[in-house]
Protein backbone atom coordinates (compact mmCIF):
# COMPACT_ATOMS: atom_id res chain seq x y z
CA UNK A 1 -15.29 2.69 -26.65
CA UNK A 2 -13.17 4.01 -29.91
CA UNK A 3 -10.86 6.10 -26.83
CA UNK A 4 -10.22 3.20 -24.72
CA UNK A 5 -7.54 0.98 -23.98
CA UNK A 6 -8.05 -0.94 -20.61
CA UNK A 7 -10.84 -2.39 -19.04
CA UNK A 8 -10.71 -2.71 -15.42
CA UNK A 9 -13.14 -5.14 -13.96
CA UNK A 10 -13.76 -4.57 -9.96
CA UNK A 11 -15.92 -6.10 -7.83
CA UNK A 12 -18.63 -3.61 -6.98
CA UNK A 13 -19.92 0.38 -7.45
CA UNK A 14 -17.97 1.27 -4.27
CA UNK A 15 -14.74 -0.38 -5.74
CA UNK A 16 -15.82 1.87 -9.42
CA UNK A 17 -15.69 5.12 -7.35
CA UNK A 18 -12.54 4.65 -5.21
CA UNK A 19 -10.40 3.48 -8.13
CA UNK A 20 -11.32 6.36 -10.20
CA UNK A 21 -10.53 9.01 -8.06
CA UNK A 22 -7.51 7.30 -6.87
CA UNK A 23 -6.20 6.87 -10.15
CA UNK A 24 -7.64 10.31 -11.77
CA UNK A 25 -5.36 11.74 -8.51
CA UNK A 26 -2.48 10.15 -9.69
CA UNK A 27 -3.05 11.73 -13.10
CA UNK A 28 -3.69 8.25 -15.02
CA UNK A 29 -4.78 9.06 -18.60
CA UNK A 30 -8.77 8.34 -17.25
CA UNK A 31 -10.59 8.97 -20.59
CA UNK A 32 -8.52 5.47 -22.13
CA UNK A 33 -9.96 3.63 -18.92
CA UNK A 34 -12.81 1.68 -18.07
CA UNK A 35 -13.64 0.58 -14.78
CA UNK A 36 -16.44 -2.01 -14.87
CA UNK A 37 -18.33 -4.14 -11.87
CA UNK A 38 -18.72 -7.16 -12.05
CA UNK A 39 -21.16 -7.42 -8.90
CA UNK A 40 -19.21 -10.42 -7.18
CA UNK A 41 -15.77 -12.25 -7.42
CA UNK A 42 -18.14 -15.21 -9.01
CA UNK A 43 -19.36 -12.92 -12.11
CA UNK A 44 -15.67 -11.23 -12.46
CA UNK A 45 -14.20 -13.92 -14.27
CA UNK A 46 -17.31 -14.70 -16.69
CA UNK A 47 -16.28 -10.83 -17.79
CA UNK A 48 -12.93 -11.84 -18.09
CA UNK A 49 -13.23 -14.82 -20.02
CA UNK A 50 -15.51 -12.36 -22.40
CA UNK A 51 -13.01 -9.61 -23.08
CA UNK A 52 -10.88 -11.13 -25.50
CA UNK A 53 -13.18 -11.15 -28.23
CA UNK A 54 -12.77 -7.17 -27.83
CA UNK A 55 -9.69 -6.44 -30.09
CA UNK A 56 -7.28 -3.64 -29.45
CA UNK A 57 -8.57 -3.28 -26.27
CA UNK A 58 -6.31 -4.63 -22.90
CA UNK A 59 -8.47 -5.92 -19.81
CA UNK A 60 -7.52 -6.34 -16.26
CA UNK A 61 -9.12 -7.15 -12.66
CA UNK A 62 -8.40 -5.61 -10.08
CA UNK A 63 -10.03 -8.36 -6.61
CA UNK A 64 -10.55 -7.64 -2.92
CA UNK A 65 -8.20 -10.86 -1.60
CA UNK A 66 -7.21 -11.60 1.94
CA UNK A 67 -3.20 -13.09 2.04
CA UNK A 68 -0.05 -12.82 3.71
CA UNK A 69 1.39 -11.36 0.21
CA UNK A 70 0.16 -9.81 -2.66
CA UNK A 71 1.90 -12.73 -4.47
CA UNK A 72 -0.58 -15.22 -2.17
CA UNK A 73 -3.57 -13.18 -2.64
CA UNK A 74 -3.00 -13.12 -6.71
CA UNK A 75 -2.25 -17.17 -7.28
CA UNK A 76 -4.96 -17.90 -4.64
CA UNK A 77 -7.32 -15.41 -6.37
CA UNK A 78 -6.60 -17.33 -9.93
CA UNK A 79 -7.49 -20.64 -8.72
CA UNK A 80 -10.49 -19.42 -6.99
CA UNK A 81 -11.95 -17.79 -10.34
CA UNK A 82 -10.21 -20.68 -12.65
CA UNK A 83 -8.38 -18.06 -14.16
CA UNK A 84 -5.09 -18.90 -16.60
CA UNK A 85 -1.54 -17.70 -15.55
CA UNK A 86 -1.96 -15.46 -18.62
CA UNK A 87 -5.08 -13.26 -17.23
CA UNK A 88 -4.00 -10.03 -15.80
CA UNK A 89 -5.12 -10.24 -12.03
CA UNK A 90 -4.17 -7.32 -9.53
CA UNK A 91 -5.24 -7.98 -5.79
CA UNK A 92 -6.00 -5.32 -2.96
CA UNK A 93 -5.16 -7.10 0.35
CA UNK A 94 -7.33 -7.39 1.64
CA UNK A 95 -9.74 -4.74 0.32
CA UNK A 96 -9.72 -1.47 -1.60
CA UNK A 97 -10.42 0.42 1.85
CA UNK A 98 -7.23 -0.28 3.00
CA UNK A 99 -6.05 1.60 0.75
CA UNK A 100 -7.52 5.20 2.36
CA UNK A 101 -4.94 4.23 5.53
CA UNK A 102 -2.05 3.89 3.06
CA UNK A 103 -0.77 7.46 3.98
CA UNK A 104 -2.41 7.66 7.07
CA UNK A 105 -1.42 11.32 7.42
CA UNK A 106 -4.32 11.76 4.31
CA UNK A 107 -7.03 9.64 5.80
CA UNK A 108 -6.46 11.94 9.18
CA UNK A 109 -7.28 15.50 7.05
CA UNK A 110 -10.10 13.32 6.49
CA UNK A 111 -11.27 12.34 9.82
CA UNK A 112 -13.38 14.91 12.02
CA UNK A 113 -14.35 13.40 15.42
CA UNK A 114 -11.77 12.29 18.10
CA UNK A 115 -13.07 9.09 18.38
CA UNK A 116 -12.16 8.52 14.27
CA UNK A 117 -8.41 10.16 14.99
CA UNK A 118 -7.81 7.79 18.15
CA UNK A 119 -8.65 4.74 16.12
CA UNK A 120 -6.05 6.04 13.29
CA UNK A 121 -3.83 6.37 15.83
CA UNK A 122 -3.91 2.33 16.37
CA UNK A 123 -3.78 1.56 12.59
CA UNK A 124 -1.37 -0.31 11.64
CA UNK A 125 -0.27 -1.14 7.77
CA UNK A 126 -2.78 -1.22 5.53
CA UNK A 127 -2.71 -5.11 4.73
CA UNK A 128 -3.00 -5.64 8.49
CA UNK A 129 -5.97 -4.08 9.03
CA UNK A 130 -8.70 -6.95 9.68
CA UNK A 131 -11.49 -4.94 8.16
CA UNK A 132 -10.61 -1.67 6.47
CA UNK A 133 -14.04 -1.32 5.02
CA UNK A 134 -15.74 -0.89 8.67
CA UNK A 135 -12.92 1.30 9.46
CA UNK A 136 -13.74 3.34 6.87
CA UNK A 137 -17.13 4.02 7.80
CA UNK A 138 -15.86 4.34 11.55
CA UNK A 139 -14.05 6.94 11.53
CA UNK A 140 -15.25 8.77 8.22
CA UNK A 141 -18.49 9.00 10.49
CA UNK A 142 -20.93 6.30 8.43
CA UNK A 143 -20.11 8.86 5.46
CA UNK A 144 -20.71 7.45 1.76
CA UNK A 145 -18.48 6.17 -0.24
CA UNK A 146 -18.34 9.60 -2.41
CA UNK A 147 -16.99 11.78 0.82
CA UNK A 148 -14.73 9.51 2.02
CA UNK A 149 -12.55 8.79 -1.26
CA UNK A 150 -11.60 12.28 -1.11
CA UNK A 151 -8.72 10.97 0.88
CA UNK A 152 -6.58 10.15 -2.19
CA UNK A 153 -7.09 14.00 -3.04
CA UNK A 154 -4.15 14.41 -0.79
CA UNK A 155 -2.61 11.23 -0.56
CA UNK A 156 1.19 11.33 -1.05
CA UNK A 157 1.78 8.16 -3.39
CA UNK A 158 5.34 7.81 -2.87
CA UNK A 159 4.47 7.12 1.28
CA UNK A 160 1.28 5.25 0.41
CA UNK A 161 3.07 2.92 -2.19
CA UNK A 162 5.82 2.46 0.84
CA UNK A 163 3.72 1.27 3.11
CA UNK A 164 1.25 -1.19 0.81
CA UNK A 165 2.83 -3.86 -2.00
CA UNK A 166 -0.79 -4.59 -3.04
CA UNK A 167 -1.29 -0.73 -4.16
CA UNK A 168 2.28 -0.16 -5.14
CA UNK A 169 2.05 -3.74 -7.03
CA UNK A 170 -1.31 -2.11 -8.71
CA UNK A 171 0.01 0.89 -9.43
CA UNK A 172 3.19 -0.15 -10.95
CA UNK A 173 0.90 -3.02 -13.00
CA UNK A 174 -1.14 0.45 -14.50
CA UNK A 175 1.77 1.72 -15.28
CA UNK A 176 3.03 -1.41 -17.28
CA UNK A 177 -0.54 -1.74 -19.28
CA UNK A 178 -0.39 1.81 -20.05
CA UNK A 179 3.14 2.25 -20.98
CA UNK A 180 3.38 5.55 -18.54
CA UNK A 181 5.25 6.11 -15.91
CA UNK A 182 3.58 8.13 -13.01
CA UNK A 183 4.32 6.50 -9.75
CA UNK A 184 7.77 6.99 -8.65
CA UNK A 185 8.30 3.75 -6.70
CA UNK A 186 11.67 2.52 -7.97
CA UNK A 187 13.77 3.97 -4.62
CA UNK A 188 10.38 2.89 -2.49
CA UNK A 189 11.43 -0.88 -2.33
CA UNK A 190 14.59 -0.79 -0.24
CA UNK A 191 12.63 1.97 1.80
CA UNK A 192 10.13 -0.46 2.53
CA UNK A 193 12.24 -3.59 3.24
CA UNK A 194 14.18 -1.45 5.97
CA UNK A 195 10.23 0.01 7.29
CA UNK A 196 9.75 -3.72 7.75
CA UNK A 197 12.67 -4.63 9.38
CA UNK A 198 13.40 -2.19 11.69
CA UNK A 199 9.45 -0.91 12.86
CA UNK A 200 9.33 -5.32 13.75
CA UNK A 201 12.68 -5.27 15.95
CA UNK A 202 11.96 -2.35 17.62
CA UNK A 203 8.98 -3.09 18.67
CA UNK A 204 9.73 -6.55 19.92
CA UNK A 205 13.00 -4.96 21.84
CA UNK A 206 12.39 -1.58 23.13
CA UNK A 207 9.75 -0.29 25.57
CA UNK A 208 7.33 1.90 23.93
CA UNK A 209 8.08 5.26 26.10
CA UNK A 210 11.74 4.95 25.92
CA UNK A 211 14.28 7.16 24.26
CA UNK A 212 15.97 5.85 21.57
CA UNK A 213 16.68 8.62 19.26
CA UNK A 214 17.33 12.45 19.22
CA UNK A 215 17.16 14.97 16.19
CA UNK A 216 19.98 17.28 15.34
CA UNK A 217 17.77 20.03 16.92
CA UNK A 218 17.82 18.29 20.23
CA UNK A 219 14.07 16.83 19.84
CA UNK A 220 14.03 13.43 21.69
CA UNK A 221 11.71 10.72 19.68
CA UNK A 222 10.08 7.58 21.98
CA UNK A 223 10.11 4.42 20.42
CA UNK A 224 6.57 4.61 19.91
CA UNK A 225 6.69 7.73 17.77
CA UNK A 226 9.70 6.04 15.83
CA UNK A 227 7.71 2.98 15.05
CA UNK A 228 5.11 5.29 13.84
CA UNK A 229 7.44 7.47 11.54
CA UNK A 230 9.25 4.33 10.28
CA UNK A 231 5.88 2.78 9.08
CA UNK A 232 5.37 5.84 7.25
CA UNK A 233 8.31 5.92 5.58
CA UNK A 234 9.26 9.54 7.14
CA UNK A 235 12.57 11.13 6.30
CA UNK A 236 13.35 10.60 9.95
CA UNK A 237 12.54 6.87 9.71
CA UNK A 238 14.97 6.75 6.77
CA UNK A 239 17.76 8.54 8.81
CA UNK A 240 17.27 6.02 11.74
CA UNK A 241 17.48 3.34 9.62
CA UNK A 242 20.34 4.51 7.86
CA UNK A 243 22.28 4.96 10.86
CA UNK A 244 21.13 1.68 12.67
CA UNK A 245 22.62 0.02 9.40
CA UNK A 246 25.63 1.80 9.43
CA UNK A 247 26.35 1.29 13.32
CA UNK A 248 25.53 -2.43 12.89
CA UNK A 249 27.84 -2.50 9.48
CA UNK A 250 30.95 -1.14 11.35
CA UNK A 251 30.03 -3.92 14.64
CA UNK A 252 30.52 -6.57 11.59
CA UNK A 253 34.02 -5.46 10.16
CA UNK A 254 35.04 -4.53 13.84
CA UNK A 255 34.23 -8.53 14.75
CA UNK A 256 35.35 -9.61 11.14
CA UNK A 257 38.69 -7.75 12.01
CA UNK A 258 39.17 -8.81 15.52
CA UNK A 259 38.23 -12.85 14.34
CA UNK A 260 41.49 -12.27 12.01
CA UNK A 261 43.76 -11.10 14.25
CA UNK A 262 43.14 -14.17 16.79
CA UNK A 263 43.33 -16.42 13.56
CA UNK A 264 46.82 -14.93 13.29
C-alpha cells in the first residue's frame, strides 16, 4: 500500500477488470491505484465510510446508476448509499458496459459475427442503451469479461469521452484526484453539445434516405449516415455542424437587418 494514492471502490470483479484496462489504456499511473469490489452498491458505502481512517491515501467510487444525467445518477446515487456531499462518487450511466459502445468504431474491431455488427449498427449513445451489459455478451459472442475489455485497447478517448458525460465526467474526475492530465476533453464539450443538437433535429426533420449533404470530393451522405457520424463526433459531423451554424447565424442578422429597416 506504501505506492498508492487512490482507492477506487466498484461494484463487482467484472467492474475491477474493465476499469483497469480502460484506465491502464489511457496511460493512468496504475501502480498508485487500487481498484477494490465491494460486491454490491449496499456494501460500497460501508468501504467508504472505512477509508478515512487510511491517511495519505484518497478514495473514490466509481457506481453502476441509471439517470437522465450523470448529475441525476450521482445525487440519486448519494442518497441511496447515505453518502455526504463530501464523498467522492463517480457514476457510469447506466453501467460500466456502456462504456465498450463509447467509440463504437472500437467495440466493432471487436465484434466477429454479423449478427453482433447489425446490432452495433442500431446502438445508439452509450447512456441510452437499456442494457449494455447483455449487449456486451450479445455481440462479443457470450465471451468473458477478459476478451471483451480488449475494446478499450483501441478505443479513441477523445470520440468516446464525446459521446458519454458519465465516462468523460470519470475520466476528467481521475484526472483531478491524480493531479495529471491525460484525457484531452477540454474542446470535447462544445463538440458534444452541437452532437446533441443537431443528430436530435435531424432526425425528427429529415427522412432517413435523403440527401442532405455532399463532401468536397462529390461523396453524397444520407441523413442516416450523418446522424451516425454526428453521434460519433466525426470530423465530418463537425463540418456539418459548423456550417448548419453558420447558415442559420447569417438567416439571424439577415432577419435582424431586414426587422431594422421596416423599423425605419
Amino acid at each position: 500500500m506504501d505506492d498508492v494514492k487512490l482507492l477506487l471502490y466498484v461494484e463487482n470483479e467484472s467492474d475491477v477488470f474493465l476499469v483497469e484496462r480502460l484506465l491502464k489504456v489511457a496511460h493512468y499511473p496504475l501502480e498508485h491505484i487500487k481498484i477494490l469490489p465491494s460486491n454490491g452498491k449496499k456494501n460500497l458505502a460501508h468501504f467508504m465510510k472505512s477509508s478515512w481512517k487510511l491517511e495519505g491515501v484518497k478514495y473514490a467510487a466509481l457506481l453502476n446508476f441509471d439517470a437522465h444525467t450523470v448529475f441525476e445518477a450521482i445525487e440519486q446515487s448519494k442518497k441511496y448509499l447515505g453518502l455526504p456531499e463530501t464523498e467522492i462518487l463517480f457514476c457510469a450511466v447506466p453501467t460500466i458496459e456502456a462504456w465498450l459502445f463509447a467509440d463504437i468504431e472500437a467495440a466493432k474491431r471487436n465484434v466477429y459475427s454479423e449478427h453482433g455488427h447489425k446490432l452495433l449498427n442500431r446502438v445508439s449513445l452509450p447512456e441510452e442503451i437499456p442494457h449494455p451489459r447483455r449487449l456486451a455478451y450479445s455481440v462479443f459472442g457470450q465471451q468473458k469479461v477478459e476478451q471483451y475489455a480488449a475494446v478499450f485497447d483501441t478505443v479513441d478517448l477523445e470520440i468516446a469521452t464525446s459521446r458519454s458525460p458519465s465516462l468523460k465526467n470519470f475520466l476528467e474526475g481521475m484526472n483531478k484526484l491524480l493531479d495529471i492530465n491525460n484525457i484531452p476533453t477540454t474542446q470535447v464539450y462544445s463538440r458534444t453539445i452541437n452532437r446533441d443538437i443537431f443528430s436530435n433535429l435531424l432526425s425528427e426533420v429529415s427522412p432517413v434516405n435523403a440527401v442532405i449533404y455532399r463532401t468536397v470530393e462529390g461523396t453524397s451522405i444520407t441523413a442516416e449516415q450523418m446522424l451516425r457520424v454526428l453521434r460519433e463526433g466525426s470530423p465530418m459531423g463537425q463540418q456539418y455542424a459548423a456550417d448548419i451554424l453558420r447558415a442559420a447565424r447569417d438567416f439571424l442578422a439577415q432577419k435582424a437587418q431586414h426587422e431594422q429597416q421596416l423599423g425605419m
